[in-house]
Protein backbone atom coordinates (compact mmCIF):
# COMPACT_ATOMS: atom_id res chain seq x y z
CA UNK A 1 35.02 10.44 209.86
CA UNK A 2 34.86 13.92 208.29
CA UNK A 3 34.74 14.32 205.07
CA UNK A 4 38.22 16.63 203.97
CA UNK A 5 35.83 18.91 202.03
CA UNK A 6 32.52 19.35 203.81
CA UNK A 7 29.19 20.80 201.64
CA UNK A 8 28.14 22.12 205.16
CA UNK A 9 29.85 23.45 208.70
CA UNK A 10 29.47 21.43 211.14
CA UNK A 11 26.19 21.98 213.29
CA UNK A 12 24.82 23.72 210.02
CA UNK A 13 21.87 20.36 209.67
CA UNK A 14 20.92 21.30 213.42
CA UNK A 15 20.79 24.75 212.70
CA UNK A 16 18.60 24.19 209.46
CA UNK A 17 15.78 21.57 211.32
CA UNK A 18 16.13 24.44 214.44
CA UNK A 19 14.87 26.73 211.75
CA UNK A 20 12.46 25.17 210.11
CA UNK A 21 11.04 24.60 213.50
CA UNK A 22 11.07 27.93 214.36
CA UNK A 23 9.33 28.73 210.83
CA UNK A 24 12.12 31.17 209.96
CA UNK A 25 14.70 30.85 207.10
CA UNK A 26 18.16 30.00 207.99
CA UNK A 27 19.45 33.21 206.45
CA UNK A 28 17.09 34.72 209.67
CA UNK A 29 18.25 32.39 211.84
CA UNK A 30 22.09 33.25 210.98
CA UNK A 31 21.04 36.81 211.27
CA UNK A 32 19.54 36.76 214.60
CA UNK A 33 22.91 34.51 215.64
CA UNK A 34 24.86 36.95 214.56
CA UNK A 35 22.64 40.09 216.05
CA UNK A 36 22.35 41.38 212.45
CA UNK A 37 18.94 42.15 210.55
CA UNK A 38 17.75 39.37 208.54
CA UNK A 39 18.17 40.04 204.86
CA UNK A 40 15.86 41.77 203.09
CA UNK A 41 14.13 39.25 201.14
CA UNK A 42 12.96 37.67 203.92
CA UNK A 43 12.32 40.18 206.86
CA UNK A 44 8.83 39.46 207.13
CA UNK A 45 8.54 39.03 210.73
CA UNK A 46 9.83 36.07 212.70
CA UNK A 47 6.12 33.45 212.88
CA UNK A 48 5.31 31.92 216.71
CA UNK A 49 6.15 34.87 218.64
CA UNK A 50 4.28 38.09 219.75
CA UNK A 51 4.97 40.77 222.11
CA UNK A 52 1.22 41.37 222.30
CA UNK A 53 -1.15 40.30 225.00
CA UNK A 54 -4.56 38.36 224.26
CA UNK A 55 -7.57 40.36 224.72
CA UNK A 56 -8.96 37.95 227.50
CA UNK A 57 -5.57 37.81 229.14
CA UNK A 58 -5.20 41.59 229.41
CA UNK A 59 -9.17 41.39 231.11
CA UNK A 60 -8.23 38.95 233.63
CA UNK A 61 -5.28 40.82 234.32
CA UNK A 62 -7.01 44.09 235.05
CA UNK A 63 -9.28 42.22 236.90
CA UNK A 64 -6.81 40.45 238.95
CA UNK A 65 -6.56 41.14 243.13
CA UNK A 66 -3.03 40.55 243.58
CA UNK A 67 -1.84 38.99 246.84
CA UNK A 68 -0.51 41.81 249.37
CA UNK A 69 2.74 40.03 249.65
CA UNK A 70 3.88 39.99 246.35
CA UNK A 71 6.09 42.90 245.41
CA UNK A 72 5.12 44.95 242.42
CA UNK A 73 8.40 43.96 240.73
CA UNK A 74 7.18 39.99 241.09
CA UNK A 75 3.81 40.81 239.84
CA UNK A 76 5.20 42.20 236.67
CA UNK A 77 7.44 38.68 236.14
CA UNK A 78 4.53 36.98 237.01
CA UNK A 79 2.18 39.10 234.16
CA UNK A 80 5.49 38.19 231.78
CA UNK A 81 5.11 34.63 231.99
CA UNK A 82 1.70 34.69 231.36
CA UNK A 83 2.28 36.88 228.12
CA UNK A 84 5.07 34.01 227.34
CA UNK A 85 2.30 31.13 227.69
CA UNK A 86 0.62 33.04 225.03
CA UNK A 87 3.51 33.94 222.93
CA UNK A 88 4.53 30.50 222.52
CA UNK A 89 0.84 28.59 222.25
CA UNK A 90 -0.72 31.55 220.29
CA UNK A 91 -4.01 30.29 221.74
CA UNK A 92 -6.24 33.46 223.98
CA UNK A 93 -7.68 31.19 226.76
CA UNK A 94 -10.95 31.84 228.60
CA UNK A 95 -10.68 34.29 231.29
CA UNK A 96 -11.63 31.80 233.74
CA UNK A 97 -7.84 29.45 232.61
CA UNK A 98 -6.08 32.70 232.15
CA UNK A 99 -7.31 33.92 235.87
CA UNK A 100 -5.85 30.14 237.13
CA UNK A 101 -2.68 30.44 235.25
CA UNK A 102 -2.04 33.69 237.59
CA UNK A 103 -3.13 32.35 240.39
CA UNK A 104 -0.81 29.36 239.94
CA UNK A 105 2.34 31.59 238.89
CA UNK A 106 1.91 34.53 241.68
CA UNK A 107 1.87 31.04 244.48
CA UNK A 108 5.32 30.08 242.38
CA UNK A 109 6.38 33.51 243.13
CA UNK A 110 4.97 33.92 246.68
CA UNK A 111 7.17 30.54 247.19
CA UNK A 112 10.17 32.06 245.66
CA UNK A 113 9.89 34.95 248.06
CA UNK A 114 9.46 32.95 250.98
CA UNK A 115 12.47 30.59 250.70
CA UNK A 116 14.53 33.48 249.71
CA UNK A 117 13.57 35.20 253.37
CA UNK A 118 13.61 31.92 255.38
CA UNK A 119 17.02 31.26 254.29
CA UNK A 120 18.19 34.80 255.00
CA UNK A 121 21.25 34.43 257.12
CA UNK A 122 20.61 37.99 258.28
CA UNK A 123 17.37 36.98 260.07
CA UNK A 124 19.85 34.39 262.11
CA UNK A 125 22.67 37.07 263.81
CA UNK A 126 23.27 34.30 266.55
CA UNK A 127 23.83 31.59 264.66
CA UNK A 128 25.95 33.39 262.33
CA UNK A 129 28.09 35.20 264.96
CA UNK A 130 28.65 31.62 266.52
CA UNK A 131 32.24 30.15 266.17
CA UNK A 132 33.28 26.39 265.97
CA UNK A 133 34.97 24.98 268.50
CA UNK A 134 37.85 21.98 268.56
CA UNK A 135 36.96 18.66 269.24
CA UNK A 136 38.34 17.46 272.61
């Protein structure tokens, strides 16, 4: 049972171990709920996240021959997740890991791409142009 005068909101113990987690205060995490700035004794930047790419990532990256099929658009989602491995492990693999972690997420997106246009009903105007008929 609730208590009729709570110290706390509810979810407020969830949102305190979320950010201590995190490594942020909860007066940041409240601020970044709430799309405000976080106050100002404590905007030092938000720890575990970077916009930046690694040095060796960037390398293999300029380095990289990109498949044919994959459109430009793809190859920029598939360069995002890359910089999000990074941004969340902090850790600037070898080239030779960061060159198989593309490899492995432009065949995700080469996949992606080829379901989507397998399962194109415009490919099929026959089938879709095809009525049902009663059972006699």
């Amino acid at each position: 049972m609730l208590s009729s005068t709570p110290s706390r909101q509810p979810g407020e113990d969830f949102r305190r171990k979320v950010a201590a987690h995190w490594g942020v205060t909860y007066a940041q995490l409240e601020a970044l709920a709430l799309g405000e700035e976080p106050p100002p004794s404590t905007s030092e930047p938000f720890s575990g996240r970077t916009d930046a790419m690694p040095p060796n990532l960037t390398a293999s990256a300029s380095e990289y021959v990109w498949m044919h099929e994959l459109p430009r658009e793809l190859r920029l989602i598939v360069l995002e997740q890359a910089r999000q491995h990074y941004a969340f492990t902090l850790t600037d693999l070898p080239r030779e890991e960061w060159q198989r972690i593309l490899t492995g997420l432009e065949r995700e997106a080469l996949a992606l791409v080829a379901h989507r246009t397998q399962g194109d009903p415009a490919d099929e105007p026959a089938r879709a142009a095809r009525k049902r008929q009663p059972r006699t």
